[in-house]
Protein backbone atom coordinates (compact mmCIF):
# COMPACT_ATOMS: atom_id res chain seq x y z
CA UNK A 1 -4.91 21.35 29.50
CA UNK A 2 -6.03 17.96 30.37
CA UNK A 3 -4.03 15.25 28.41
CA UNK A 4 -6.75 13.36 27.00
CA UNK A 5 -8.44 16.29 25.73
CA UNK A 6 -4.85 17.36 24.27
CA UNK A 7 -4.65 14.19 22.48
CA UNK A 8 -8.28 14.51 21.00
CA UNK A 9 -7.89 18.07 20.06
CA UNK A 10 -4.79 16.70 18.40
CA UNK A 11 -6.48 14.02 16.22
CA UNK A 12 -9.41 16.36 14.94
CA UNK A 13 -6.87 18.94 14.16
CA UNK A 14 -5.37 16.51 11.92
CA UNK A 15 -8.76 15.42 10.65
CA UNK A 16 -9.74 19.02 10.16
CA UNK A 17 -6.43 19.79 8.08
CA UNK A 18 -6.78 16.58 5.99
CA UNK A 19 -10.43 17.51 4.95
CA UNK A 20 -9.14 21.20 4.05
CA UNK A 21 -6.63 19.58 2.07
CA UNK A 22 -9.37 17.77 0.12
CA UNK A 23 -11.07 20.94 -0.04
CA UNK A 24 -8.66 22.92 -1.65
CA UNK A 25 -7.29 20.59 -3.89
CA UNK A 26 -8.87 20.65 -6.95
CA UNK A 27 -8.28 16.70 -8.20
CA UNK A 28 -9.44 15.89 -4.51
CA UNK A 29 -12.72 17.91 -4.24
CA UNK A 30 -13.71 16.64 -7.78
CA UNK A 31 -13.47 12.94 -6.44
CA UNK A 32 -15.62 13.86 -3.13
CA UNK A 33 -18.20 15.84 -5.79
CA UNK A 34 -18.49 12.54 -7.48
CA UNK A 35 -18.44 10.00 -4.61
CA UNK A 36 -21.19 7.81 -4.16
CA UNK A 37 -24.18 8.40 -1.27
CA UNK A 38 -23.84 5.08 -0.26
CA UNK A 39 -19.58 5.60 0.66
CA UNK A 40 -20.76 8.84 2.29
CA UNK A 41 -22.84 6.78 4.80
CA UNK A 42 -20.41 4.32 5.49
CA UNK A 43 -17.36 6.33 5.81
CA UNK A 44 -19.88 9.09 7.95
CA UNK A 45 -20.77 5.79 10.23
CA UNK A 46 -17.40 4.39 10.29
CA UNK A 47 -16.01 7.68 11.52
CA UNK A 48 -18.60 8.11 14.23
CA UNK A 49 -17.45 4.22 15.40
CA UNK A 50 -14.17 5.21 15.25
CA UNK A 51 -13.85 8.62 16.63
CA UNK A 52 -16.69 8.53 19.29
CA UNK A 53 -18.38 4.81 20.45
CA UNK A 54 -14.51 3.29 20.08
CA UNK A 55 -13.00 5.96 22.56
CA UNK A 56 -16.08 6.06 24.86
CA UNK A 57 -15.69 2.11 25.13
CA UNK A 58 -11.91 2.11 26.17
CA UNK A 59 -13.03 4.44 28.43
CA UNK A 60 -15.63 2.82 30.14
CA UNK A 61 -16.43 -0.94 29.10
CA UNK A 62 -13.01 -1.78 28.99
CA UNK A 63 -11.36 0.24 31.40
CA UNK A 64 -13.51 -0.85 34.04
CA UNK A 65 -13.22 -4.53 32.63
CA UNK A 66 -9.26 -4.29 33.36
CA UNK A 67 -10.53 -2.81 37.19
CA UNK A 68 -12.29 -6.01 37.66
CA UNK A 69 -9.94 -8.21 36.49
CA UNK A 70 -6.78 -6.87 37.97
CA UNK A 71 -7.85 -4.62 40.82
CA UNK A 72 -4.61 -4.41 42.25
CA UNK A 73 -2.53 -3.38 39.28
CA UNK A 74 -3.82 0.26 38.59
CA UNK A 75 -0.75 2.47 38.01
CA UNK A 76 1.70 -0.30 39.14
CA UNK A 77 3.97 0.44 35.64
CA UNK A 78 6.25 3.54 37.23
CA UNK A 79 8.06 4.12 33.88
CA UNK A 80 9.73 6.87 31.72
CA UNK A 81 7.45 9.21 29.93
CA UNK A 82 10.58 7.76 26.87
CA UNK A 83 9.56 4.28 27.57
CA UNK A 84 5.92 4.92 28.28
CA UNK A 85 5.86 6.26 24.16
CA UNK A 86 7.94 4.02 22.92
CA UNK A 87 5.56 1.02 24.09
CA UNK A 88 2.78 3.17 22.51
CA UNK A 89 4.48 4.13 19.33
CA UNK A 90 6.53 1.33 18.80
CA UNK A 91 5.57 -1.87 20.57
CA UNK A 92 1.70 -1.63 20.27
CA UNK A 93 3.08 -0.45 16.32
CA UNK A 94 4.41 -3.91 15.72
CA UNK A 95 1.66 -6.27 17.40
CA UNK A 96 -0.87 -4.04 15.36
CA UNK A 97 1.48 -5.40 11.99
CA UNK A 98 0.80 -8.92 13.02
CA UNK A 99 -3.20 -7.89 13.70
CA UNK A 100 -3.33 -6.44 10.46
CA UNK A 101 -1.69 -9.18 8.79
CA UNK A 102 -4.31 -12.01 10.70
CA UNK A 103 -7.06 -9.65 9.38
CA UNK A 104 -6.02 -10.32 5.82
CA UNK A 105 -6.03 -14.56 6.07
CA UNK A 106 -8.81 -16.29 5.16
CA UNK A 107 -10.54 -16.53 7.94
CA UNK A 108 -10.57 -12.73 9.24
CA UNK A 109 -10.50 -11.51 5.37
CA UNK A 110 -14.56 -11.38 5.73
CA UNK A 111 -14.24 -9.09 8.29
CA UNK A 112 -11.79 -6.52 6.85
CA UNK A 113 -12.60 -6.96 3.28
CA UNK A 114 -15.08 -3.60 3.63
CA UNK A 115 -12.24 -1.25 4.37
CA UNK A 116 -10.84 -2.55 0.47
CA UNK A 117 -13.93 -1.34 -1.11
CA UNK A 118 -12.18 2.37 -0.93
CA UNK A 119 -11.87 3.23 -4.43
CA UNK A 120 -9.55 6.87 -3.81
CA UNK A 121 -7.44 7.24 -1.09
CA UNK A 122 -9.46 10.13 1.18
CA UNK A 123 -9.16 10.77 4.59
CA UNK A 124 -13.13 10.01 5.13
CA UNK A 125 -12.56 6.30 4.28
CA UNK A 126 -9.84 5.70 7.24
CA UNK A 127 -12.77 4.12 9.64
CA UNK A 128 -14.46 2.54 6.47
CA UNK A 129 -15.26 -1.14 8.22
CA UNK A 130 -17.80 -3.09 9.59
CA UNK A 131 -19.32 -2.29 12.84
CA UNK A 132 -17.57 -5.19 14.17
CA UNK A 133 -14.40 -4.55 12.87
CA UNK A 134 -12.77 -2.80 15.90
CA UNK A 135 -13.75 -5.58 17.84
CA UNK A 136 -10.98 -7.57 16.54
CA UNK A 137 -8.21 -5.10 16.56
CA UNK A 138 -5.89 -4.69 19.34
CA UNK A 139 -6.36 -0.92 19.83
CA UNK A 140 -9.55 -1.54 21.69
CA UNK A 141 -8.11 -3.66 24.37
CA UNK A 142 -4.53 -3.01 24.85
CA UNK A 143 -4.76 0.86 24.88
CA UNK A 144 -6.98 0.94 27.99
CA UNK A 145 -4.77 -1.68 29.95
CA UNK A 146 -1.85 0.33 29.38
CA UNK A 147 -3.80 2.97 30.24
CA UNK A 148 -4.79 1.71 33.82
CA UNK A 149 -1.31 -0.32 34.24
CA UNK A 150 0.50 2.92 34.09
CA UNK A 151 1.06 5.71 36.79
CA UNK A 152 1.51 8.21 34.23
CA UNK A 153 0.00 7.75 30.97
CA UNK A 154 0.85 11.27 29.63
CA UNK A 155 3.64 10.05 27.22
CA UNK A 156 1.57 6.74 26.16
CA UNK A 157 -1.76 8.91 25.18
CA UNK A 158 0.99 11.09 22.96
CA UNK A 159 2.20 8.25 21.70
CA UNK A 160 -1.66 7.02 20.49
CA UNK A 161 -2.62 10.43 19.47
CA UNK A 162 0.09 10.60 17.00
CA UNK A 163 -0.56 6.79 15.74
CA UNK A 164 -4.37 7.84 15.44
CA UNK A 165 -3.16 10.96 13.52
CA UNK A 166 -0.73 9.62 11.08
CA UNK A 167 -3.38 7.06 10.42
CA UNK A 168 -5.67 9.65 9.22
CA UNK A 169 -2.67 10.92 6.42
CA UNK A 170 -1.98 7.91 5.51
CA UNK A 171 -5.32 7.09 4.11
CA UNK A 172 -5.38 10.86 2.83
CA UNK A 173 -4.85 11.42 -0.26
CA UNK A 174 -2.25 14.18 0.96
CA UNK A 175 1.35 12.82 -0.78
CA UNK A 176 4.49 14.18 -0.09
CA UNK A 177 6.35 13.97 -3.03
CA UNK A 178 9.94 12.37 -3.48
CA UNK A 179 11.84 15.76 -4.14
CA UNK A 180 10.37 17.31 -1.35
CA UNK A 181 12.87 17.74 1.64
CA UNK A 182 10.50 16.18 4.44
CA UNK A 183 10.34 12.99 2.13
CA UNK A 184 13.23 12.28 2.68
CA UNK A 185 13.54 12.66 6.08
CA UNK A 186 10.46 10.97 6.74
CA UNK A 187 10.15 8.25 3.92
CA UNK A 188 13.37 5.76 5.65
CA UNK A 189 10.96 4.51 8.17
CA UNK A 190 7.31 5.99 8.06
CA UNK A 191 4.78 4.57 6.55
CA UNK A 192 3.46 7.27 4.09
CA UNK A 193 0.62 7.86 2.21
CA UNK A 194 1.84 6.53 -1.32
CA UNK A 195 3.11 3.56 1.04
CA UNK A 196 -0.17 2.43 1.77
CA UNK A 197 -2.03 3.12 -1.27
CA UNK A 198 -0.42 0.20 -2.16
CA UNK A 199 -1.89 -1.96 0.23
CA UNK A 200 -5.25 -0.58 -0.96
CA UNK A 201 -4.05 -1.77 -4.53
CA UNK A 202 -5.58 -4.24 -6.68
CA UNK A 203 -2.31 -5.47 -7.38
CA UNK A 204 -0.44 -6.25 -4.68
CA UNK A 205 -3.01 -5.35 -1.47
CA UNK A 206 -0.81 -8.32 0.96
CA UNK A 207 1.87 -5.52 1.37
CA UNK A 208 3.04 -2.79 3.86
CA UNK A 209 1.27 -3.57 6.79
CA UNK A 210 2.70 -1.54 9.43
CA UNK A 211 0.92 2.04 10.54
CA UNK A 212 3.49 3.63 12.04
CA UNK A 213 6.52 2.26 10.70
CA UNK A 214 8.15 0.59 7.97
CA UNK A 215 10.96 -1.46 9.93
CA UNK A 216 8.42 -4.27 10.18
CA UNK A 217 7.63 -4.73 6.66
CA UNK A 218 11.29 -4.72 5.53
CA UNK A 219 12.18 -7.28 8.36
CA UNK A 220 9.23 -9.50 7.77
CA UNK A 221 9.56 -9.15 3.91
CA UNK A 222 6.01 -7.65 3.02
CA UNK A 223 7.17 -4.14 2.46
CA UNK A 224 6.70 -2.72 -1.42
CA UNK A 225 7.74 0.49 -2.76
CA UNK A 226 7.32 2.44 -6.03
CA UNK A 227 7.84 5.46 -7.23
CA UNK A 228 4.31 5.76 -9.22
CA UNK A 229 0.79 5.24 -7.57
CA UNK A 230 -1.24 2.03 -8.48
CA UNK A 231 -3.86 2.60 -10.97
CA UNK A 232 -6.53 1.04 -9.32
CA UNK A 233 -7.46 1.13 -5.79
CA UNK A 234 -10.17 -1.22 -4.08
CA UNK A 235 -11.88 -4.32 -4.40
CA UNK A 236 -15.87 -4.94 -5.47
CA UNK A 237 -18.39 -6.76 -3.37
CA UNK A 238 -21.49 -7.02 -4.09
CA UNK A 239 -22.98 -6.14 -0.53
CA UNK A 240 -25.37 -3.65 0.09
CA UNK A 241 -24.68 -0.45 2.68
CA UNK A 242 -26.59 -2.68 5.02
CA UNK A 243 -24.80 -5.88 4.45
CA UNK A 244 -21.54 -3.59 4.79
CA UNK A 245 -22.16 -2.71 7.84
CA UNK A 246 -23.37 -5.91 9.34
CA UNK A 247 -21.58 -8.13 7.58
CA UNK A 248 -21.34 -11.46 8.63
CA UNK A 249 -24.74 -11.02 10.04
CA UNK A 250 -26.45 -10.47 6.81
């Protein structure tokens, strides 16, 4: 099977087994029952930007971009397949911390505020942004020039697949809880679900950054934990589905 099909059959498996979840659980279908038309737009458009135009992009527009600009670089990085996921797991992991954390200063908070407007944490609300929003995170561009700089990308595509993936759970509102056996194998250094709720917090949203992992939050000193969930998730703007979308333009 062809890698990059692999990796996408990968992410919509995940996607597909997140939306079951919410499905089957009772709490969970009751909240999608009850969510609002206009959330279902933007999380159904967001998705869309996220899943199809943002791939089709790096695959084209800035692929080719990278082709122009450095025409004699294509598959000059002869690497381990170890090395070759590690940059994609790890290294893109921490300059996506410090691209998160610019998104939430003053003057990029316009851009991501949208994505705060998610009121219960539900797999459908991952890609909730502006259209523009992808334009200013590093995914877009650095995932295609790895892409092209490497003679075998196999490992590095694993290594994005997962990070797409785990991105999906952790906006899910699929918890492992703290008695559970893989919680506490996993909860030393992934970011988890009830990790990031509490970035979606009212009370205390400038916290645990990372996607991946948590080693950058401890180290830099933004990373939070508690044992209960916030009680209120999201922010209100008073923007239309439009102005959501579009924002700054309108």
């Amino acid at each position: 099977m062809d890698i990059q099909y692999f990796s996408q059959v990968m992410i919509f498996a995940a996607f597909i087994s997140l939306i079951g979840w919410n499905l089957i659980n009772r709490i969970s279908r009751n909240k999608l029952i009850i969510k609002k038309i206009e959330d279902w737009l933007i999380d159904g458009i967001g998705l869309t930007i996220q899943g199809i135009i943002i791939p089709l992009l790096q695959a084209t527009l800035v692929y080719s971009l990278y082709q122009h600009l450095l025409p004699h670089y294509q598959g000059c990085l002869k690497i381990s397949p170890i090395l070759a996921f590690i940059i994609s797991f790890i290294f893109i992991d921490y300059l996506y911390y410090w691209n998160h954390r610019l998104l939430h200063t003053q003057n990029f908070w316009k851009v991501h505020q949208v994505h705060h407007t998610i009121t219960d944490m539900d797999v459908l609300g991952t890609s909730r942004n502006t259209i523009w929003t992808s334009l200013f995170i590093i995914y877009l561009w650095i995932h295609p020039l790895f892409i092209y700089l490497l003679s075998d990308p196999t490992a590095y595509l694993l290594g994005m697949s997962l990070t797409s993936a785990l991105d999906l759970w952790r906006h899910s509102s699929f918890v492992i809880y703290n008695n559970h056996l893989l919680y506490q194998f996993l909860s030393p250094w992934l970011i988890l679900p009830q990790d990031h709720i509490w970035h979606h917090s009212r009370e205390n949203k400038h916290c645990n950054y990372g996607a991946n992992l948590k080693l950058w939050d401890k180290i830099h000193g933004t990373y939070y934990q508690n044992q209960e969930l916030p009680n209120t998730i999201g922010i209100d703007i008073s923007l239309n589905l439009l102005q959501r979308l579009l924002f700054p333009l309108l």
